[in-house]
N, C-alpha and C. Protein backbone atom coordinates (compact mmCIF):
# COMPACT_ATOMS: atom_id res chain seq x y z
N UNK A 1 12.36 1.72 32.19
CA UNK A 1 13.14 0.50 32.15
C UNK A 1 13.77 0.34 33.52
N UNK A 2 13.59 -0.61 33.92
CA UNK A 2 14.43 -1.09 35.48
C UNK A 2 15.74 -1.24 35.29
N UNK A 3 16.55 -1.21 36.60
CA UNK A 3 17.82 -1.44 36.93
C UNK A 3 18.13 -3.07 36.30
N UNK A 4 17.42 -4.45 36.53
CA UNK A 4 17.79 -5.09 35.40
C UNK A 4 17.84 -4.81 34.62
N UNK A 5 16.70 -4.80 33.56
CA UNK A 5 16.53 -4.66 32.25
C UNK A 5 17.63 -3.72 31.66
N UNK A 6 18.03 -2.23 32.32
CA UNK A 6 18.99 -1.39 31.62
C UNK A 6 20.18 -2.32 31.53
N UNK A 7 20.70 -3.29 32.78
CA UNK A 7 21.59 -3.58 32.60
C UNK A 7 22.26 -5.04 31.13
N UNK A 8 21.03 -5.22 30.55
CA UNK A 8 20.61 -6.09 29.28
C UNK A 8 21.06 -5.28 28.20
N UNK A 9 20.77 -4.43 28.37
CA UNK A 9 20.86 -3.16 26.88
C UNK A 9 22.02 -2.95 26.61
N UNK A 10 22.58 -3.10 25.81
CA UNK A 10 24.22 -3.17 25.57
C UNK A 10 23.94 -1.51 25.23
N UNK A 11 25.52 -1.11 25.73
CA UNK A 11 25.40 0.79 25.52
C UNK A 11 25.48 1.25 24.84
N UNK A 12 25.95 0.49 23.30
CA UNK A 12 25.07 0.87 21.95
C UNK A 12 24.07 0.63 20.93
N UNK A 13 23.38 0.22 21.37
CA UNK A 13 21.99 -0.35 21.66
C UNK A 13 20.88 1.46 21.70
N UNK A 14 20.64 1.10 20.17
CA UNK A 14 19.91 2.52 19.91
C UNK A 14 18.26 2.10 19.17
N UNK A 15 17.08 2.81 19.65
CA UNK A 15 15.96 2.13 18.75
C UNK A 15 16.58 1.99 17.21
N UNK A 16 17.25 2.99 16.77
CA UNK A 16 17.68 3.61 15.27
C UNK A 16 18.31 1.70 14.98
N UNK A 17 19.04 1.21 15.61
CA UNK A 17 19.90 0.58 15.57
C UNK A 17 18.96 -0.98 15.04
N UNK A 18 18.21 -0.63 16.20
CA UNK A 18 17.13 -2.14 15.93
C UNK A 18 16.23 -1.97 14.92
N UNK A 19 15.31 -1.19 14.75
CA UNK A 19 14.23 -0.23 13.62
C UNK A 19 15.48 -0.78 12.07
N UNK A 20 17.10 -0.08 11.78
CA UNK A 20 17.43 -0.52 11.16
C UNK A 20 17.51 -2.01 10.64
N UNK A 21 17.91 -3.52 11.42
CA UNK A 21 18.65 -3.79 11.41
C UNK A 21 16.78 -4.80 10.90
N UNK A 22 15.64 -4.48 11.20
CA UNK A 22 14.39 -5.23 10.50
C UNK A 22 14.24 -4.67 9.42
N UNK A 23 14.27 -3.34 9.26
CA UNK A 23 14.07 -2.58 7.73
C UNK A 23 15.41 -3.26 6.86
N UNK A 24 15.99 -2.76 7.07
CA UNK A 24 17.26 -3.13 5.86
C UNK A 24 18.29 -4.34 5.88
N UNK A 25 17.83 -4.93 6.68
CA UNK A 25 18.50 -6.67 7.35
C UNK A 25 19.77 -6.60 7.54
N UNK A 26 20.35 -5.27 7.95
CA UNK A 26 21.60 -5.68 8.24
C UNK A 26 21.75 -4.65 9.45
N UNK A 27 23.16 -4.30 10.41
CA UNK A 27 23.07 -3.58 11.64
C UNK A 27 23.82 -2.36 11.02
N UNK A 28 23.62 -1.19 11.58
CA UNK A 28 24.12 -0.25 10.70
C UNK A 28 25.75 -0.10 11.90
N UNK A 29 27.12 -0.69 11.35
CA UNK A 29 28.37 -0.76 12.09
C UNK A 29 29.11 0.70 12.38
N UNK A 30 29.09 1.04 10.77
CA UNK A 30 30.05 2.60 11.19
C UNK A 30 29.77 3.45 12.20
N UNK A 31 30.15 4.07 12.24
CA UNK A 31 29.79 5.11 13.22
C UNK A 31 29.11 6.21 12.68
N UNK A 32 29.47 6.73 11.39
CA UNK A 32 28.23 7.44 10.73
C UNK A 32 27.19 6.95 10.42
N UNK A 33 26.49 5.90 10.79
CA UNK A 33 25.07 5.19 9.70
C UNK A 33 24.30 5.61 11.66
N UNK A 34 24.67 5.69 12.49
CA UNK A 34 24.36 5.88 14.04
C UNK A 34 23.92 6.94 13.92
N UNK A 35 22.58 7.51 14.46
CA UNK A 35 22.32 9.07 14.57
C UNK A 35 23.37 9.65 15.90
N UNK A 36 23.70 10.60 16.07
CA UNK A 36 24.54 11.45 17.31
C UNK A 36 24.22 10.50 18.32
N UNK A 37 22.80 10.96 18.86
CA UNK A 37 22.25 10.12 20.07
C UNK A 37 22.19 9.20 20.49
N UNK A 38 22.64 7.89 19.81
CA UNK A 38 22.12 6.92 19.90
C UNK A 38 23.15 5.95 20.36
N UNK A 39 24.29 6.93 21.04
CA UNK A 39 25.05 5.52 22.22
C UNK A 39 24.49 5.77 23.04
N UNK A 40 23.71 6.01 23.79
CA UNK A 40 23.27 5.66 25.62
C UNK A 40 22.24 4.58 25.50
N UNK A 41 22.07 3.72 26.04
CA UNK A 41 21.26 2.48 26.63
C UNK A 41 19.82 3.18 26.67
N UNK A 42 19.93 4.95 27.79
CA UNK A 42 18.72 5.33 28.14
C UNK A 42 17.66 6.13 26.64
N UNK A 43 18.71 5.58 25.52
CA UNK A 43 18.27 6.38 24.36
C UNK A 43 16.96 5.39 24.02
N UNK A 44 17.02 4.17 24.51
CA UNK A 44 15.19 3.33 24.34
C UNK A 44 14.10 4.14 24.80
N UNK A 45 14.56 5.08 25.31
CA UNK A 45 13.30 5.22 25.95
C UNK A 45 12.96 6.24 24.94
N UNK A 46 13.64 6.99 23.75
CA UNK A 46 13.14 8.21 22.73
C UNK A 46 12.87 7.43 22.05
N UNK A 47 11.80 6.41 21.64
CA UNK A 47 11.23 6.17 20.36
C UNK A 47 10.66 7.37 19.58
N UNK A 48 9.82 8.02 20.32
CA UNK A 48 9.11 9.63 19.00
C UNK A 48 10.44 9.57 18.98
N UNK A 49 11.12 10.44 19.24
CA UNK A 49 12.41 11.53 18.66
C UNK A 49 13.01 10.79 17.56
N UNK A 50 13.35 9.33 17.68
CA UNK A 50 13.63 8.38 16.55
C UNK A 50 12.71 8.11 15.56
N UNK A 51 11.38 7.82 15.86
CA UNK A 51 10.80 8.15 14.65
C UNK A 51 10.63 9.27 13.77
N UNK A 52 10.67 9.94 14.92
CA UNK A 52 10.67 11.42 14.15
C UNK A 52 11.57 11.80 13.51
N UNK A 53 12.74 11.72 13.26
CA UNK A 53 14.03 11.68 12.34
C UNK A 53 14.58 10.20 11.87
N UNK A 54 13.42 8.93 11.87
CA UNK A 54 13.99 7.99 11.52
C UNK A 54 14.07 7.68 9.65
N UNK A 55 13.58 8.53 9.21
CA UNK A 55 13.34 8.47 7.87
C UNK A 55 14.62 9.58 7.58
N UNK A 56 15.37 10.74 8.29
CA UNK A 56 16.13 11.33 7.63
C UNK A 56 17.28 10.39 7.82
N UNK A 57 17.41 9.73 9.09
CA UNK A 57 18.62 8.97 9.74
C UNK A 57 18.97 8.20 8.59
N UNK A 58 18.10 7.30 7.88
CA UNK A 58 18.03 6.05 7.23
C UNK A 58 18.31 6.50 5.70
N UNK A 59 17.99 7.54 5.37
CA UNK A 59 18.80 8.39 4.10
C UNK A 59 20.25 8.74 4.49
N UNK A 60 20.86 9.11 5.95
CA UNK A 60 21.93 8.99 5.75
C UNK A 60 22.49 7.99 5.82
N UNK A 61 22.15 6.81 6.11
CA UNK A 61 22.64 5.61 6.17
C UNK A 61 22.39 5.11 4.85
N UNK A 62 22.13 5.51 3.68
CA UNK A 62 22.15 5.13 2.64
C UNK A 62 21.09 4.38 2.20
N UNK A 63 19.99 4.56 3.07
CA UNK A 63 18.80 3.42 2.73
C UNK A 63 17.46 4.51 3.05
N UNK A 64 17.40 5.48 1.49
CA UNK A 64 16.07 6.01 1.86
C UNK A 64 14.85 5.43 1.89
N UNK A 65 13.64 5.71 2.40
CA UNK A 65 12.42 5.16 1.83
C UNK A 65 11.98 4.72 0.69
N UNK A 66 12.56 4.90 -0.31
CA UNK A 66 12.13 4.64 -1.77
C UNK A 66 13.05 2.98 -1.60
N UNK A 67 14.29 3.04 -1.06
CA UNK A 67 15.07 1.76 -1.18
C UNK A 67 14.30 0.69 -0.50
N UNK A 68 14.56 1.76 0.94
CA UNK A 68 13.65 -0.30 1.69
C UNK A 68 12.47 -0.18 1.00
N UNK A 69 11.37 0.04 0.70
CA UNK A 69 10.36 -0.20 -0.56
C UNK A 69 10.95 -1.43 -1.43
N UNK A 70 11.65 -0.74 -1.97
CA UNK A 70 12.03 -1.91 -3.23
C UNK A 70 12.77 -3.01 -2.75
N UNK A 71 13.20 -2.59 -1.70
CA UNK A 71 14.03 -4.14 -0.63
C UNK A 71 13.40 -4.78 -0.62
N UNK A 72 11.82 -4.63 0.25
CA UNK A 72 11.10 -5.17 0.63
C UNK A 72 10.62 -5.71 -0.18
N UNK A 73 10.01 -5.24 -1.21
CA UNK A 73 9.02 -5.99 -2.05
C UNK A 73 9.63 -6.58 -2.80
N UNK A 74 11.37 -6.85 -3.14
CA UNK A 74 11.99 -8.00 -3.75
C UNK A 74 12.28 -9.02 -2.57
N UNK A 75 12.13 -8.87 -1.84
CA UNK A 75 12.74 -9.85 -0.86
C UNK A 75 10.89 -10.96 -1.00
N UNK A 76 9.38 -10.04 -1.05
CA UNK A 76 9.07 -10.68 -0.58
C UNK A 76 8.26 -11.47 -1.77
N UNK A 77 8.98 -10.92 -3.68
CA UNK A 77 8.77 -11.64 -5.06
C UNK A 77 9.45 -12.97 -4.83
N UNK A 78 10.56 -12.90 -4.00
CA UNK A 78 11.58 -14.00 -3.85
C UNK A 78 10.99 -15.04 -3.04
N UNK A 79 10.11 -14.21 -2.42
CA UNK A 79 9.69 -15.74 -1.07
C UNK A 79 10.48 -15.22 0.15
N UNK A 80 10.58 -14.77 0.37
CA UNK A 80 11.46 -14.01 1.82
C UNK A 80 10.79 -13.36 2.60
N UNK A 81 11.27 -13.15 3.89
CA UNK A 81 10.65 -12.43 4.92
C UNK A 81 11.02 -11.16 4.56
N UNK A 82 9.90 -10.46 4.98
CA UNK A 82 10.26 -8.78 5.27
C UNK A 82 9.17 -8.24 6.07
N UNK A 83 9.33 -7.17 7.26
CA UNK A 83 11.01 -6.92 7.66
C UNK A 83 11.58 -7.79 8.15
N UNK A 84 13.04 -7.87 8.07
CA UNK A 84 13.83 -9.16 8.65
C UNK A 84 13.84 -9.50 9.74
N UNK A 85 13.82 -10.50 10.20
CA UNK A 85 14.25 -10.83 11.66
C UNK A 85 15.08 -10.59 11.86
N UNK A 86 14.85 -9.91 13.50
CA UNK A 86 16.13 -9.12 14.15
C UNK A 86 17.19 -10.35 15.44
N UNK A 87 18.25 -10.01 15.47
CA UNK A 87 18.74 -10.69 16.70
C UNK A 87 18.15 -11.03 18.01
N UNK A 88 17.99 -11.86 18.33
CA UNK A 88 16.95 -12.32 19.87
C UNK A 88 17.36 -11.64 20.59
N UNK A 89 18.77 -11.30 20.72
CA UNK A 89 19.12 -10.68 21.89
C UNK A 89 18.73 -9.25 21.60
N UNK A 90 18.24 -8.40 20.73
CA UNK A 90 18.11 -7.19 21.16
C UNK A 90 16.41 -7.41 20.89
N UNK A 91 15.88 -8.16 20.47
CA UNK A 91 14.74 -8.41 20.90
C UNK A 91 14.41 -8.29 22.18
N UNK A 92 14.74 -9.55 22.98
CA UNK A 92 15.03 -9.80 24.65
C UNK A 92 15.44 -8.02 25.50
N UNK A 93 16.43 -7.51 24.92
CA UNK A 93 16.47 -6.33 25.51
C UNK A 93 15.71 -5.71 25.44
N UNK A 94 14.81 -5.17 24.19
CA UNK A 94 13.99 -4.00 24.24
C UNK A 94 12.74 -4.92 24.91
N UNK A 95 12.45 -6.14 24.39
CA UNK A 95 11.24 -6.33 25.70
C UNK A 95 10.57 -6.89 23.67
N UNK A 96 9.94 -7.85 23.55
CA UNK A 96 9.13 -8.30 22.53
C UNK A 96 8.06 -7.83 22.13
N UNK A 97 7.06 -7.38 23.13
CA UNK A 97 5.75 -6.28 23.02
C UNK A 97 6.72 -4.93 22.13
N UNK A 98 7.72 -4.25 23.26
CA UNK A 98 8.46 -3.20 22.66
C UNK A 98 8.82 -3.34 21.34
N UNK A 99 9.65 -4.12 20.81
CA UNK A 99 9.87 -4.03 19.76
C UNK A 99 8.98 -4.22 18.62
N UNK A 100 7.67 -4.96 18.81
CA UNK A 100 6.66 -4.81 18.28
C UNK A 100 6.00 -3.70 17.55
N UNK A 101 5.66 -3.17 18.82
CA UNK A 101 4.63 -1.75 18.55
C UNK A 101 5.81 -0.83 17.86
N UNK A 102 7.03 -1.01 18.22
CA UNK A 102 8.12 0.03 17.81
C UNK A 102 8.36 -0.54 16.68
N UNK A 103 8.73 -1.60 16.14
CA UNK A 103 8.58 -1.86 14.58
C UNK A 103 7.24 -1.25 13.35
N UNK A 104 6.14 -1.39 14.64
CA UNK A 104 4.72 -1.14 13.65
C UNK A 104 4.13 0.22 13.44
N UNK A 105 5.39 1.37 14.20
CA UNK A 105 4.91 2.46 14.78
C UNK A 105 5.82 3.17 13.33
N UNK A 106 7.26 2.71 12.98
CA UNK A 106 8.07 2.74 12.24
C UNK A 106 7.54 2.96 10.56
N UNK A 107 7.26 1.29 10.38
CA UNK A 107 6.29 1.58 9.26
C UNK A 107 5.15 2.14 8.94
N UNK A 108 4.32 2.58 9.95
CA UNK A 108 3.22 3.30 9.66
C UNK A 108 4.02 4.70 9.29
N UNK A 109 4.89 5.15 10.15
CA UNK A 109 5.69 6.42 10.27
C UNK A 109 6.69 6.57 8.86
N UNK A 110 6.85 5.33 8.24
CA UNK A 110 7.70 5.80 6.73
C UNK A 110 6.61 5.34 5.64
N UNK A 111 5.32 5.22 6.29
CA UNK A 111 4.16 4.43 4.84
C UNK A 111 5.04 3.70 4.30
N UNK A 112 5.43 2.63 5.20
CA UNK A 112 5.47 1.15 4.85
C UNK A 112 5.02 0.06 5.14
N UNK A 113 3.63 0.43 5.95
CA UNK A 113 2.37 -0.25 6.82
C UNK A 113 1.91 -1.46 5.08
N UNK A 114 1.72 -0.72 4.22
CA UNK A 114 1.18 -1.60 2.64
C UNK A 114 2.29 -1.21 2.23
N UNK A 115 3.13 -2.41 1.24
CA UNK A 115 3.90 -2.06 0.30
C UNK A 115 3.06 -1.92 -0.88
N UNK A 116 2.37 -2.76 -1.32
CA UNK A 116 1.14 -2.81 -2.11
C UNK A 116 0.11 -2.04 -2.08
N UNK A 117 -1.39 -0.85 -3.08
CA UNK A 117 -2.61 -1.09 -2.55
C UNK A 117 -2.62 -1.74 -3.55
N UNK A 118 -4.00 -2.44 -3.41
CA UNK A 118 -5.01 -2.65 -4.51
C UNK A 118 -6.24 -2.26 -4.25
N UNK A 119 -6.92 -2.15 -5.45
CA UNK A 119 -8.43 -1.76 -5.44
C UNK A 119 -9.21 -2.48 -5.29
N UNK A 120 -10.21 -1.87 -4.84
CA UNK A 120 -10.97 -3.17 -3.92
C UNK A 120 -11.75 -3.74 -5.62
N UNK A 121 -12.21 -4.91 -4.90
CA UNK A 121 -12.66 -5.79 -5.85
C UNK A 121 -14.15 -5.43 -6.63
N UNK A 122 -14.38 -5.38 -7.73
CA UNK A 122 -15.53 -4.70 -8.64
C UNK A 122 -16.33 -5.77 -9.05
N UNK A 123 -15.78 -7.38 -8.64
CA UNK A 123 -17.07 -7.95 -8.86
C UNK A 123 -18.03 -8.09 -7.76
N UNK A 124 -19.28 -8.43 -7.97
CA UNK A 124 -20.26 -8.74 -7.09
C UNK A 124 -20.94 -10.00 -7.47
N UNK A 125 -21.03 -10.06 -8.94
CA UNK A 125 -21.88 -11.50 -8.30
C UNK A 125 -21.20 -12.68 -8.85
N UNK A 126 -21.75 -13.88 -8.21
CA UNK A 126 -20.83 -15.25 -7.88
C UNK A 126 -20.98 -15.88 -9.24
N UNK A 127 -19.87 -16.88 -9.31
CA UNK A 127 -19.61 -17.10 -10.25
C UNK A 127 -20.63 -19.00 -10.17
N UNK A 128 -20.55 -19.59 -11.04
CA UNK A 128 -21.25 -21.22 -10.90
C UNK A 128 -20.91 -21.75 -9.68
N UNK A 129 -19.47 -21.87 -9.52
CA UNK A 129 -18.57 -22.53 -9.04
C UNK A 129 -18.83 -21.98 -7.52
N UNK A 130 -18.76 -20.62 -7.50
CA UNK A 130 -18.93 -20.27 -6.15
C UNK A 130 -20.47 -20.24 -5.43
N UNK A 131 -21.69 -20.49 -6.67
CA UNK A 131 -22.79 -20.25 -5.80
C UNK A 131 -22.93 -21.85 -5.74
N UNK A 132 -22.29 -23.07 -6.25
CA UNK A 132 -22.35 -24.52 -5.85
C UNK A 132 -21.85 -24.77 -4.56
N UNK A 133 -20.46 -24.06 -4.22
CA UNK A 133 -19.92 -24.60 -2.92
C UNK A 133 -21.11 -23.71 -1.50
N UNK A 134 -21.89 -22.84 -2.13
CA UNK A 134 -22.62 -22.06 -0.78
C UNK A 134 -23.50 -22.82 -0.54
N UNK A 135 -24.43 -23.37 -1.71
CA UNK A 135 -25.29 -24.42 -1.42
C UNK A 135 -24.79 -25.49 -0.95
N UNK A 136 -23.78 -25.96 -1.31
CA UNK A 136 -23.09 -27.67 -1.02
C UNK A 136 -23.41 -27.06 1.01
N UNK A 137 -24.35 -27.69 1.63
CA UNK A 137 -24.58 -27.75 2.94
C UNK A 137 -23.81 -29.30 3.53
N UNK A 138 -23.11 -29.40 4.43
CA UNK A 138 -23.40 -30.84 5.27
C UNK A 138 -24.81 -31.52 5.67
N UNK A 139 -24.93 -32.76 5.53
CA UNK A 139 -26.10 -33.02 5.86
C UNK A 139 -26.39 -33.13 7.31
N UNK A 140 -25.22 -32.79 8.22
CA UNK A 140 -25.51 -32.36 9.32
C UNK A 140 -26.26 -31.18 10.03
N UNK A 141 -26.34 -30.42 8.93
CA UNK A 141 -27.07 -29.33 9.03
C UNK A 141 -28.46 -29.15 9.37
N UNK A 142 -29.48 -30.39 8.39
CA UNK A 142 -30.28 -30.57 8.46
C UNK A 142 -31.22 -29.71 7.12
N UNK A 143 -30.11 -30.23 6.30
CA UNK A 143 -31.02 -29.54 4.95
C UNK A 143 -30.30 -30.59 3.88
N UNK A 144 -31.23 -30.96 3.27
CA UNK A 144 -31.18 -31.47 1.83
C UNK A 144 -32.22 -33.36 1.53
């Protein structure tokens, strides 16, 4: 991170902080929901180390994996976004690519990449309806 850019990063400004604040839509304030590390500015640059304890962090903050699960997937029965949109401005700080891959690195890292599976699909063959629209060609095509 450059001498601008650090100077963007407010000095409590922690990945933990942002990672929270899309998982569970809110910013974690106290001072206990904060892992130790996570007042320095230069703490962007430990994403592993945060992922790597971001699933114990987020149990102490009262929001284990089993919760945002069920956050999520009510927020998204309701019609809602999930994960939430985060503040522009710490968007803008960590950089938009950054927070990206660091959001997608997150959920893969708590298997919350699918809230859902399903099984793949067991039919194979088409139904009336669907082998009419394959034939239905334009006559631009040069068939019919």
């Amino acid at each position: 991170m450059g001498e601008a850019e650090s100077r963007l990063v407010p000095k409590s400004l922690s990945w933990f902080a942002v990672l929270f604040q899309a998982l569970a839509g809110k910013q974690p304030l106290a001072a206990e929901e904060l892992p130790s590390a996570g007042n320095d500015a230069n703490q962007l640059a430990g994403l592993d180390e945060t992922l790597a304890t971001l699933a114990i962090e987020l149990g102490k903050a009262g929001w284990p994996v089993a919760r945002i699960r069920a956050h999520a997937l009510a927020r998204l029965v309701a019609g809602e976004s999930w994960p939430h949109p985060v503040d522009l401005s710490l968007v803008r700080a960590v950089g938009p690519a950054r927070y990206a891959a660091a959001l997608e690195s997150a959920r893969r890292t708590l298997g919350l990449w699918t809230l859902t599976e399903l099984p793949p699909s067991t039919r194979t063959d088409l139904n009336a309806d669907e082998r009419r629209l394959l034939a239905d060609v334009p006559t631009h095509h040069g068939v019919g």
